[in-house]
PDB file of N, CA and C in Angstrom:
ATOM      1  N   UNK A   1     -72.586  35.339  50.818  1.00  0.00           N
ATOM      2  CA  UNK A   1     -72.862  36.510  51.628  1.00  0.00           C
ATOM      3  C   UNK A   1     -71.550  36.967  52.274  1.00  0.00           C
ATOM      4  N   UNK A   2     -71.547  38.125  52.392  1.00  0.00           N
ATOM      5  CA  UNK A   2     -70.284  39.144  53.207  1.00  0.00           C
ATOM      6  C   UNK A   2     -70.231  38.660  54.209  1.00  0.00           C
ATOM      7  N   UNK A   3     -68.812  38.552  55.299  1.00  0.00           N
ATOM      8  CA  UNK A   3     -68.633  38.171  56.209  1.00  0.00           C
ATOM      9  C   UNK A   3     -69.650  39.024  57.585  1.00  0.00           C
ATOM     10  N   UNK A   4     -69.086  40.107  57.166  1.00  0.00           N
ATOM     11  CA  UNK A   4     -69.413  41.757  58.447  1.00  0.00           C
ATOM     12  C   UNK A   4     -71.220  40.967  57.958  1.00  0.00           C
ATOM     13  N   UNK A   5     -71.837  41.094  57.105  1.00  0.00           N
ATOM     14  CA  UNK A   5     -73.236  41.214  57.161  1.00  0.00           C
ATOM     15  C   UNK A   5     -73.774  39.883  57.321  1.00  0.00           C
ATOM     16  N   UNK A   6     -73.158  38.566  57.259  1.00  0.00           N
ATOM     17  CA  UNK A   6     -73.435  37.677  57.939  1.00  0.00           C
ATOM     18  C   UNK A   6     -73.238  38.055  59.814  1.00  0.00           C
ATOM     19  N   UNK A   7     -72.700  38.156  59.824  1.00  0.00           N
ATOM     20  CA  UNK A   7     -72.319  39.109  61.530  1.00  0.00           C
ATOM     21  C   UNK A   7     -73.281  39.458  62.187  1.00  0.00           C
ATOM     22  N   UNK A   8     -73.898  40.601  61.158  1.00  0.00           N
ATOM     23  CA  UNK A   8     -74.557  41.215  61.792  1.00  0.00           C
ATOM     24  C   UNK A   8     -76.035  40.944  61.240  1.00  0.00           C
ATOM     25  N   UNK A   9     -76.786  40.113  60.924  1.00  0.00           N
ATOM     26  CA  UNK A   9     -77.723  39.676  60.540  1.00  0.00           C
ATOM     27  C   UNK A   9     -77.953  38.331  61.485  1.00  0.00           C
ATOM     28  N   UNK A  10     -76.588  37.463  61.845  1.00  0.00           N
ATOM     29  CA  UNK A  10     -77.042  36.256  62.853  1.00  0.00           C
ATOM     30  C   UNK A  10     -77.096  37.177  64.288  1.00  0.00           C
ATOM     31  N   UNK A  11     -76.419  38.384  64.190  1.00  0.00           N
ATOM     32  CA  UNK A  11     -76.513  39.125  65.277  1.00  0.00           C
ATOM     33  C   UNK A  11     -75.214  38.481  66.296  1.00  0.00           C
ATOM     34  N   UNK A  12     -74.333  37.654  65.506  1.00  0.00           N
ATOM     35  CA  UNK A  12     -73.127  37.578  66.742  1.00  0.00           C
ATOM     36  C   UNK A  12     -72.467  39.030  66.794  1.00  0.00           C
ATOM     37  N   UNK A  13     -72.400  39.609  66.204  1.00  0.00           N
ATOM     38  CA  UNK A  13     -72.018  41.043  66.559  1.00  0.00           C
ATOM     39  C   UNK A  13     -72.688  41.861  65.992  1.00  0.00           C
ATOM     40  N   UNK A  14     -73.407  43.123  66.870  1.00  0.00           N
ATOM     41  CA  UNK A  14     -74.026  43.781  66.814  1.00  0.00           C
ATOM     42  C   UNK A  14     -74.308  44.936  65.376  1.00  0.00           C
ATOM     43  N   UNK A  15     -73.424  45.441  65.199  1.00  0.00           N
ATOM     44  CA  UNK A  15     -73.223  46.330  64.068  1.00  0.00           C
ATOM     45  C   UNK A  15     -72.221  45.896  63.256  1.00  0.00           C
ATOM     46  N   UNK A  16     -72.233  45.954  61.447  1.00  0.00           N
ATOM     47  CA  UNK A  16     -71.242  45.442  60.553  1.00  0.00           C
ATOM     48  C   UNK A  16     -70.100  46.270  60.957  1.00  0.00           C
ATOM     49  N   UNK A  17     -70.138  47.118  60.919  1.00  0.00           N
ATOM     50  CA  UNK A  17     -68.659  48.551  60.943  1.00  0.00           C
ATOM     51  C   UNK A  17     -67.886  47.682  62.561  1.00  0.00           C
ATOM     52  N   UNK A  18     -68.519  47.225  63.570  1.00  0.00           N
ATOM     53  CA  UNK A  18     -67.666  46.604  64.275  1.00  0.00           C
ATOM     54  C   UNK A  18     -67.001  44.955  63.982  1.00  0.00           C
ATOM     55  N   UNK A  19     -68.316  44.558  62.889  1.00  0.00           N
ATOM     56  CA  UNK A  19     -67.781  43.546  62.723  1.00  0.00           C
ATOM     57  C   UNK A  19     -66.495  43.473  61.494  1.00  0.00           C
ATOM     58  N   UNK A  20     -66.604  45.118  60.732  1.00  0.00           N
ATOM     59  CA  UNK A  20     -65.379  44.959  59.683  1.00  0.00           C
ATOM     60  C   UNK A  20     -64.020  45.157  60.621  1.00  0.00           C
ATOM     61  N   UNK A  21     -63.858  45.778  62.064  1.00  0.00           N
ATOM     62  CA  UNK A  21     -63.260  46.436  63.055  1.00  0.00           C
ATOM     63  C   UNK A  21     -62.357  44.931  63.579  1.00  0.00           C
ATOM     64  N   UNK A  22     -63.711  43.995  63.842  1.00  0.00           N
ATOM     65  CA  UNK A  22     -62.829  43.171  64.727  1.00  0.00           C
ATOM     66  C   UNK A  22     -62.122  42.077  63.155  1.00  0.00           C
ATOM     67  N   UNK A  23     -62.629  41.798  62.228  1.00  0.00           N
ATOM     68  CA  UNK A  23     -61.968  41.314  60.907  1.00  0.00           C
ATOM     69  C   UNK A  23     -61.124  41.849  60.724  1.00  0.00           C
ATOM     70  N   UNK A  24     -60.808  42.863  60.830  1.00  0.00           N
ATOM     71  CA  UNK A  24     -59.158  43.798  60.512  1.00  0.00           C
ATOM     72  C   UNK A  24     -58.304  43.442  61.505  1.00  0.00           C
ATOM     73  N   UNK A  25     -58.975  43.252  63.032  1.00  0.00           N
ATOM     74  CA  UNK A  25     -57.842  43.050  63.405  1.00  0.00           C
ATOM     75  C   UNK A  25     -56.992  41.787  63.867  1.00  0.00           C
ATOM     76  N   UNK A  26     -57.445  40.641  62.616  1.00  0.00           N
ATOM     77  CA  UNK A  26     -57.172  39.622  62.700  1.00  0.00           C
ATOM     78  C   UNK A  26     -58.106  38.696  63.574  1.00  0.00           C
ATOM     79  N   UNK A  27     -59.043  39.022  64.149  1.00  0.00           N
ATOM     80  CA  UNK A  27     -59.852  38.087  65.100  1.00  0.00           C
ATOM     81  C   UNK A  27     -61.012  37.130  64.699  1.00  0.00           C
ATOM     82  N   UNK A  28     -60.878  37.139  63.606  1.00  0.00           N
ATOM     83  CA  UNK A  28     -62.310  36.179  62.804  1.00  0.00           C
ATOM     84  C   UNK A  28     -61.692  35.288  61.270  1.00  0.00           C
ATOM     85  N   UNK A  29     -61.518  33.926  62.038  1.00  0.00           N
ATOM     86  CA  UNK A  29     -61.273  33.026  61.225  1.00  0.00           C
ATOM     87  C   UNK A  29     -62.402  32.335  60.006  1.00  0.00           C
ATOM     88  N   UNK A  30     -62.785  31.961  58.871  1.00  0.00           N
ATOM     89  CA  UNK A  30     -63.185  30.840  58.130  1.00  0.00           C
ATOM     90  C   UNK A  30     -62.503  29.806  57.713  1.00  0.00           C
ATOM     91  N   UNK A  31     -63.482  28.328  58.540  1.00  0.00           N
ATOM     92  CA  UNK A  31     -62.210  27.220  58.613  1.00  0.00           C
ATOM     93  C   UNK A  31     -60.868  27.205  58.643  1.00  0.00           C
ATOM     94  N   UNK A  32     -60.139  27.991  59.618  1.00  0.00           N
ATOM     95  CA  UNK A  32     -59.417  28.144  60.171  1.00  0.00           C
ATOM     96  C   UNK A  32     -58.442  29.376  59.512  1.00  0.00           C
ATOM     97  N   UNK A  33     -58.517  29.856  58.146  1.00  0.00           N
ATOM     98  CA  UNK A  33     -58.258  30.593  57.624  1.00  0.00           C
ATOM     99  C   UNK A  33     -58.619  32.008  58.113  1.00  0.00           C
ATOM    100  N   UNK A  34     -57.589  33.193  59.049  1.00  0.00           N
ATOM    101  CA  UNK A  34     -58.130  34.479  58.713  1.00  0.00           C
ATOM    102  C   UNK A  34     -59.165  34.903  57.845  1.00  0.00           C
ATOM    103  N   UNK A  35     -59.571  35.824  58.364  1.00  0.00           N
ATOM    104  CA  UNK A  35     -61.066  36.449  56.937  1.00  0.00           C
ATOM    105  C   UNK A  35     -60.912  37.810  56.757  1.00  0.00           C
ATOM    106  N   UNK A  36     -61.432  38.548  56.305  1.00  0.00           N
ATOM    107  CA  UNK A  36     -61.463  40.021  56.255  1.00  0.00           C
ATOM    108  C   UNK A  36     -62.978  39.801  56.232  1.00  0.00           C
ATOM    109  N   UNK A  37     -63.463  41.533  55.978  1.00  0.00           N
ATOM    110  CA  UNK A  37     -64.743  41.390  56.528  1.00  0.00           C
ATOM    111  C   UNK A  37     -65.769  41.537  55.336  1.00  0.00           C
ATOM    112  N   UNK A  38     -64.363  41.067  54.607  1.00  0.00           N
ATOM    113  CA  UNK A  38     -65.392  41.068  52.554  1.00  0.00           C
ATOM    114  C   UNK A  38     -65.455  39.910  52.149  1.00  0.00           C
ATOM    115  N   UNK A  39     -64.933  38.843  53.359  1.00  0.00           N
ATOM    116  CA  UNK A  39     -64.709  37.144  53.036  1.00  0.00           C
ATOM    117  C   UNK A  39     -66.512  36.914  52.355  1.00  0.00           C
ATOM    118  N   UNK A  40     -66.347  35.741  51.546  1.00  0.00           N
ATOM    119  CA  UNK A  40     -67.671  35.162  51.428  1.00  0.00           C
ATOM    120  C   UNK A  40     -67.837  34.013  52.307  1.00  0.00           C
ATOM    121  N   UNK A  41     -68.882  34.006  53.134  1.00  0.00           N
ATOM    122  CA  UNK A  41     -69.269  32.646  53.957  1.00  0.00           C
ATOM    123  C   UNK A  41     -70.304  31.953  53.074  1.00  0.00           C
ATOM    124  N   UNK A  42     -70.258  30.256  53.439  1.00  0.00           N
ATOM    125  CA  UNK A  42     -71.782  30.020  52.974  1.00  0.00           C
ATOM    126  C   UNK A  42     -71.984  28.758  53.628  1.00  0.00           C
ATOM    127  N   UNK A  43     -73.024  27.983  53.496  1.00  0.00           N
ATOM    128  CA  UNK A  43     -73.867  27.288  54.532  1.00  0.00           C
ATOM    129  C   UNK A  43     -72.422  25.919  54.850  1.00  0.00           C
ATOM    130  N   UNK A  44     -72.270  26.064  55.943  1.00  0.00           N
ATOM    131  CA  UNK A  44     -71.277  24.756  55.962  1.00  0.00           C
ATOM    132  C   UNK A  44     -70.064  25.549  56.645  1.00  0.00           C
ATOM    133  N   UNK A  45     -70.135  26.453  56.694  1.00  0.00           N
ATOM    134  CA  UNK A  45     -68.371  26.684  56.935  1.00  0.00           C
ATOM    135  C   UNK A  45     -68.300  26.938  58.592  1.00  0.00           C
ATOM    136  N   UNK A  46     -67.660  27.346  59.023  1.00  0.00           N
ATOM    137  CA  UNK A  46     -67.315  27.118  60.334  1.00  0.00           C
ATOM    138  C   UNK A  46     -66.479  28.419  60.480  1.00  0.00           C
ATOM    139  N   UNK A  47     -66.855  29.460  61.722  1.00  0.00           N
ATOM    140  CA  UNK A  47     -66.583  30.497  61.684  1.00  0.00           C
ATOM    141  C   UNK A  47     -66.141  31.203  62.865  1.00  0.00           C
ATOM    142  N   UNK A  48     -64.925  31.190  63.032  1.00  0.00           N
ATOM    143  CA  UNK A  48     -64.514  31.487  64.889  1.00  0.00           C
ATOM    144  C   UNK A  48     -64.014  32.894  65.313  1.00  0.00           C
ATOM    145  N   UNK A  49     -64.551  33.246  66.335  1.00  0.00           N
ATOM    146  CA  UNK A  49     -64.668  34.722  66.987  1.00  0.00           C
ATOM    147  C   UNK A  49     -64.024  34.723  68.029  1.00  0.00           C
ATOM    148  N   UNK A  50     -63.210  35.887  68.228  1.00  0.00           N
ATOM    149  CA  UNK A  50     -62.114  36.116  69.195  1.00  0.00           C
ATOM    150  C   UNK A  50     -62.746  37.483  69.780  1.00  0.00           C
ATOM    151  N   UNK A  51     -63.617  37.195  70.912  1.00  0.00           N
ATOM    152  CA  UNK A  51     -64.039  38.124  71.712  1.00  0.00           C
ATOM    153  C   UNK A  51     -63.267  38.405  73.356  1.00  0.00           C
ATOM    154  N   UNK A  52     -62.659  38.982  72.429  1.00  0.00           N
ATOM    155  CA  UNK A  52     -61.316  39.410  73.791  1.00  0.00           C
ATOM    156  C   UNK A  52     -60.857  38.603  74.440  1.00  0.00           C
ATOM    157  N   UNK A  53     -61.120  37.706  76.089  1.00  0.00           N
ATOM    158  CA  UNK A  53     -61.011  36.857  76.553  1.00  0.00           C
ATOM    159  C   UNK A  53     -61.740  35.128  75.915  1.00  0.00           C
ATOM    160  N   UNK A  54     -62.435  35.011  75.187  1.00  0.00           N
ATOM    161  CA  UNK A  54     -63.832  34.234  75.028  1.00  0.00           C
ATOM    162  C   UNK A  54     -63.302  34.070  73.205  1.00  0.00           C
ATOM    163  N   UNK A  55     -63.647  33.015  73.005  1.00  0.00           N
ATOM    164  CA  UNK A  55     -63.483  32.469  71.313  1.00  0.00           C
ATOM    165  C   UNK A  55     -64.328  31.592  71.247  1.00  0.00           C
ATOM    166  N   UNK A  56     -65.360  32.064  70.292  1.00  0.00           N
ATOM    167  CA  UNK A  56     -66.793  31.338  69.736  1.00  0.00           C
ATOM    168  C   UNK A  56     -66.799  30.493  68.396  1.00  0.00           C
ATOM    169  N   UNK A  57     -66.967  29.166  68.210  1.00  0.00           N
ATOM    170  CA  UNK A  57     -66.849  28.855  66.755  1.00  0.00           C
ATOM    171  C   UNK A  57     -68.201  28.525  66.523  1.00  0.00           C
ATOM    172  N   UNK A  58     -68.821  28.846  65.647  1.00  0.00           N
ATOM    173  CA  UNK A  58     -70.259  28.407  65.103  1.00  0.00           C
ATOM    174  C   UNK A  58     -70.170  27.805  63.708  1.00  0.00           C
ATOM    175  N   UNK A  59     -71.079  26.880  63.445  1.00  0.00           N
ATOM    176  CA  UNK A  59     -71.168  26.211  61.745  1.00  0.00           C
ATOM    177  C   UNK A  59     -72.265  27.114  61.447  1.00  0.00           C
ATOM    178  N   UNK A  60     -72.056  28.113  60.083  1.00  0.00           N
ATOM    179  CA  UNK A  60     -73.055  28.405  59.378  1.00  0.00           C
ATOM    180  C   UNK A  60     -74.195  27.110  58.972  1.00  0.00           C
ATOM    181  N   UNK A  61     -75.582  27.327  59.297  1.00  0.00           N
ATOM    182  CA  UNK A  61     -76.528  26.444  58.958  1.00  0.00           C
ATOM    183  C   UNK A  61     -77.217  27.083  57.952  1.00  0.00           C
ATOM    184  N   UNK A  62     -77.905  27.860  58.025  1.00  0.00           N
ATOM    185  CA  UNK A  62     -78.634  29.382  56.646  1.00  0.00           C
ATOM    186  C   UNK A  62     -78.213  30.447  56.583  1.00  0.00           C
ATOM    187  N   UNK A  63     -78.398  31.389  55.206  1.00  0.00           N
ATOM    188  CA  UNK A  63     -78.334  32.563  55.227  1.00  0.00           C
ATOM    189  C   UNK A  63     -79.382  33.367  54.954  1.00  0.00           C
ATOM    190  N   UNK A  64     -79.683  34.415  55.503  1.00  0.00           N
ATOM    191  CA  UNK A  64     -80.573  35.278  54.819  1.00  0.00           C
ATOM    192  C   UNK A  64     -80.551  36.586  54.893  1.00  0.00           C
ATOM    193  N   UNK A  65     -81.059  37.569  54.064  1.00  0.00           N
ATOM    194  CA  UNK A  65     -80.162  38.836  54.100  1.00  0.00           C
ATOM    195  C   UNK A  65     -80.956  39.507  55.529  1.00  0.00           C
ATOM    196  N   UNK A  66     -82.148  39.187  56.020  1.00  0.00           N
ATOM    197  CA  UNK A  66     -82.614  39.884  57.012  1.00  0.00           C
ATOM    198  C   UNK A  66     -83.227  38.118  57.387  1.00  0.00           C
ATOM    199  N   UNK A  67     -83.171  38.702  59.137  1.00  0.00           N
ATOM    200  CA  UNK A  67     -84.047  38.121  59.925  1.00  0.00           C
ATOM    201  C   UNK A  67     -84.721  38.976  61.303  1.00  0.00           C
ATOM    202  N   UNK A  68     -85.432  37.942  62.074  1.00  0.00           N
ATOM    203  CA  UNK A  68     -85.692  38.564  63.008  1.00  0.00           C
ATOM    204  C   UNK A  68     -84.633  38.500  64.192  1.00  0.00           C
ATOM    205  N   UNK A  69     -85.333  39.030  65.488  1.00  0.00           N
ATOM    206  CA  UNK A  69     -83.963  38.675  66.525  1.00  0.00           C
ATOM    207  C   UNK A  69     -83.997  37.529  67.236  1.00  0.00           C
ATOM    208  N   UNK A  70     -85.309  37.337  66.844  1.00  0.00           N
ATOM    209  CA  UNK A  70     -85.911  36.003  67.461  1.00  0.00           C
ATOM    210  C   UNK A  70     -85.490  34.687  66.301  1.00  0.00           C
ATOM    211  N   UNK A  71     -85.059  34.812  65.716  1.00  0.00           N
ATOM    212  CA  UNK A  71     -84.657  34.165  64.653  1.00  0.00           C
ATOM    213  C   UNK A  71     -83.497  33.790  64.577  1.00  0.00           C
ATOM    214  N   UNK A  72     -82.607  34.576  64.347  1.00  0.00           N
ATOM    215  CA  UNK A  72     -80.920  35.080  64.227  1.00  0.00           C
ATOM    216  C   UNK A  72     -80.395  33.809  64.698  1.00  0.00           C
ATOM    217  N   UNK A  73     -80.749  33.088  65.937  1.00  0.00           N
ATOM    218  CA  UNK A  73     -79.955  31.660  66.310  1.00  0.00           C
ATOM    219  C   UNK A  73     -79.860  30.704  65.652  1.00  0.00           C
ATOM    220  N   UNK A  74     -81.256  30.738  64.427  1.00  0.00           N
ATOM    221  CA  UNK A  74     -81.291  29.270  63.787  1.00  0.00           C
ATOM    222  C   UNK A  74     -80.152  29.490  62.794  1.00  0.00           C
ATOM    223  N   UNK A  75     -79.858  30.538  62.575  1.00  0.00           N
ATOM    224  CA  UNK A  75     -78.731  30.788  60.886  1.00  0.00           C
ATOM    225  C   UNK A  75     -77.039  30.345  61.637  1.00  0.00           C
ATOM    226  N   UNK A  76     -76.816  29.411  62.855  1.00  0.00           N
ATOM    227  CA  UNK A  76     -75.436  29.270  63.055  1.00  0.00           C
ATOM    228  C   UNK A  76     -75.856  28.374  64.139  1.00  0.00           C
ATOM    229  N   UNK A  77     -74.777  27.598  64.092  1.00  0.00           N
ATOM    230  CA  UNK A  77     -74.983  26.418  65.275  1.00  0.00           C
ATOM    231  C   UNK A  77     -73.427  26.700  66.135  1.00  0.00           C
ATOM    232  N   UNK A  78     -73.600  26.497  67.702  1.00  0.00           N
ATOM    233  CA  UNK A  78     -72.377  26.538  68.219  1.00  0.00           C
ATOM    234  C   UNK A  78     -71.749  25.219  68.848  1.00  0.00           C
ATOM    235  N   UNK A  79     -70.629  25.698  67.881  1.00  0.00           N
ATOM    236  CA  UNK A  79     -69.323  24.109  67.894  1.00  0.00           C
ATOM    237  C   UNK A  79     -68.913  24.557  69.157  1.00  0.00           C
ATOM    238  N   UNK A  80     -68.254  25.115  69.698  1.00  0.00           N
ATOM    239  CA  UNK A  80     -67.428  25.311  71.031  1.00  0.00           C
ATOM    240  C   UNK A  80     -67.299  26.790  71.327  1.00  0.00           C
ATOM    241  N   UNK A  81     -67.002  27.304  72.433  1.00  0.00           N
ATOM    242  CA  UNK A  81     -66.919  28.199  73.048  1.00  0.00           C
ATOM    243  C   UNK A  81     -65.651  28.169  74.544  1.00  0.00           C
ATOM    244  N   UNK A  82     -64.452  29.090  74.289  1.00  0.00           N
ATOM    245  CA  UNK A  82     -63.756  28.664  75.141  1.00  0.00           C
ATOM    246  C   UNK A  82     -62.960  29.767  75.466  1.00  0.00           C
ATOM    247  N   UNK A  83     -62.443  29.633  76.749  1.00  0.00           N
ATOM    248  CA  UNK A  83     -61.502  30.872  77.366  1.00  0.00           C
ATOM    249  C   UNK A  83     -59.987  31.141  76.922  1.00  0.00           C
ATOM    250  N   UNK A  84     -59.572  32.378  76.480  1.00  0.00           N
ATOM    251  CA  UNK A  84     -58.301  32.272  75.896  1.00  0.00           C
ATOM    252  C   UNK A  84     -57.602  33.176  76.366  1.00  0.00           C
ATOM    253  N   UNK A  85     -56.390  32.774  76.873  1.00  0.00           N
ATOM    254  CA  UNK A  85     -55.481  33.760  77.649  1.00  0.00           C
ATOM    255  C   UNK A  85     -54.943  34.607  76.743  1.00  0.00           C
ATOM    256  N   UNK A  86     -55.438  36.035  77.175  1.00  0.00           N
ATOM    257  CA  UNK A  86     -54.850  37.091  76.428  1.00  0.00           C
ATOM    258  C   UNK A  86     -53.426  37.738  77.159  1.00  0.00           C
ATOM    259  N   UNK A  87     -52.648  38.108  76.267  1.00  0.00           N
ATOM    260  CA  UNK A  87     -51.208  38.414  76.738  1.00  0.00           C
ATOM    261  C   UNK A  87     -51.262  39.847  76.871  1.00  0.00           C
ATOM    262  N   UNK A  88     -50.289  41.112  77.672  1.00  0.00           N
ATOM    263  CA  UNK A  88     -50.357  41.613  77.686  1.00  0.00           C
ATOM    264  C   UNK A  88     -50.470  42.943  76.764  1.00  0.00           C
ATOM    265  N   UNK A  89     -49.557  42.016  75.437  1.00  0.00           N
ATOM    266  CA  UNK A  89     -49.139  43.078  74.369  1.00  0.00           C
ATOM    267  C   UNK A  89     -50.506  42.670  72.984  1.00  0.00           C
ATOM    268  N   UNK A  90     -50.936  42.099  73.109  1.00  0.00           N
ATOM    269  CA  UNK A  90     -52.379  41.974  72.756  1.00  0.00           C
ATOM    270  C   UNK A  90     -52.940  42.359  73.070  1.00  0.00           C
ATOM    271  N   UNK A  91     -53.908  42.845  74.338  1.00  0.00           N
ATOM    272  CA  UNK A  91     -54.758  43.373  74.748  1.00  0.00           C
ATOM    273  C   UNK A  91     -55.008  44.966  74.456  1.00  0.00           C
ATOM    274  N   UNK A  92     -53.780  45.526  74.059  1.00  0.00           N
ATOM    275  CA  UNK A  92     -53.390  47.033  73.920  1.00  0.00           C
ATOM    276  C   UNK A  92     -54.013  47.527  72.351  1.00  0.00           C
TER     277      UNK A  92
END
């Protein structure tokens, strides 16, 4: 499955077009590797999000092309979550 529509199907980010947005701009790793937002994920991999201040890593557990919203949590498990000092010429 596509990175952006894994995204936006576990619902860590809301809409794909933001999730191809924040993949461009370098902020979404697979196993530690940069991704773009045409990467393929699949059950096992480990997937970290750079939400401005805040960096989320989750292990893919399932995929599916639709779920519910009530759902969306079981398809990723969260490894860590942590605060990251953003610099000035980053933030821009």
């Amino acid at each position: 499955m596509r990175l952006d529509k894994f995204l936006k199907v576990s619902r860590l980010i809301k809409r794909r077009t933001l999730a191809k947005e924040v993949a461009d701009q370098g902020r979404i790793a697979i196993n530690g590797v940069t991704a773009k937002a045409s990467s393929t994920v699949k059950v096992g991999d480990e997937v970290a999000i750079q939400f401005g201040q805040k960096k989320v890593t989750v292990k893919i557990t399932d995929l599916k092309e639709t779920t519910k919203k009530e759902d969306a949590s079981q398809l990723y498990e969260i490894i860590k979550e942590e605060r990251v000092e953003v610099s000035e010429n980053e933030s821009l």
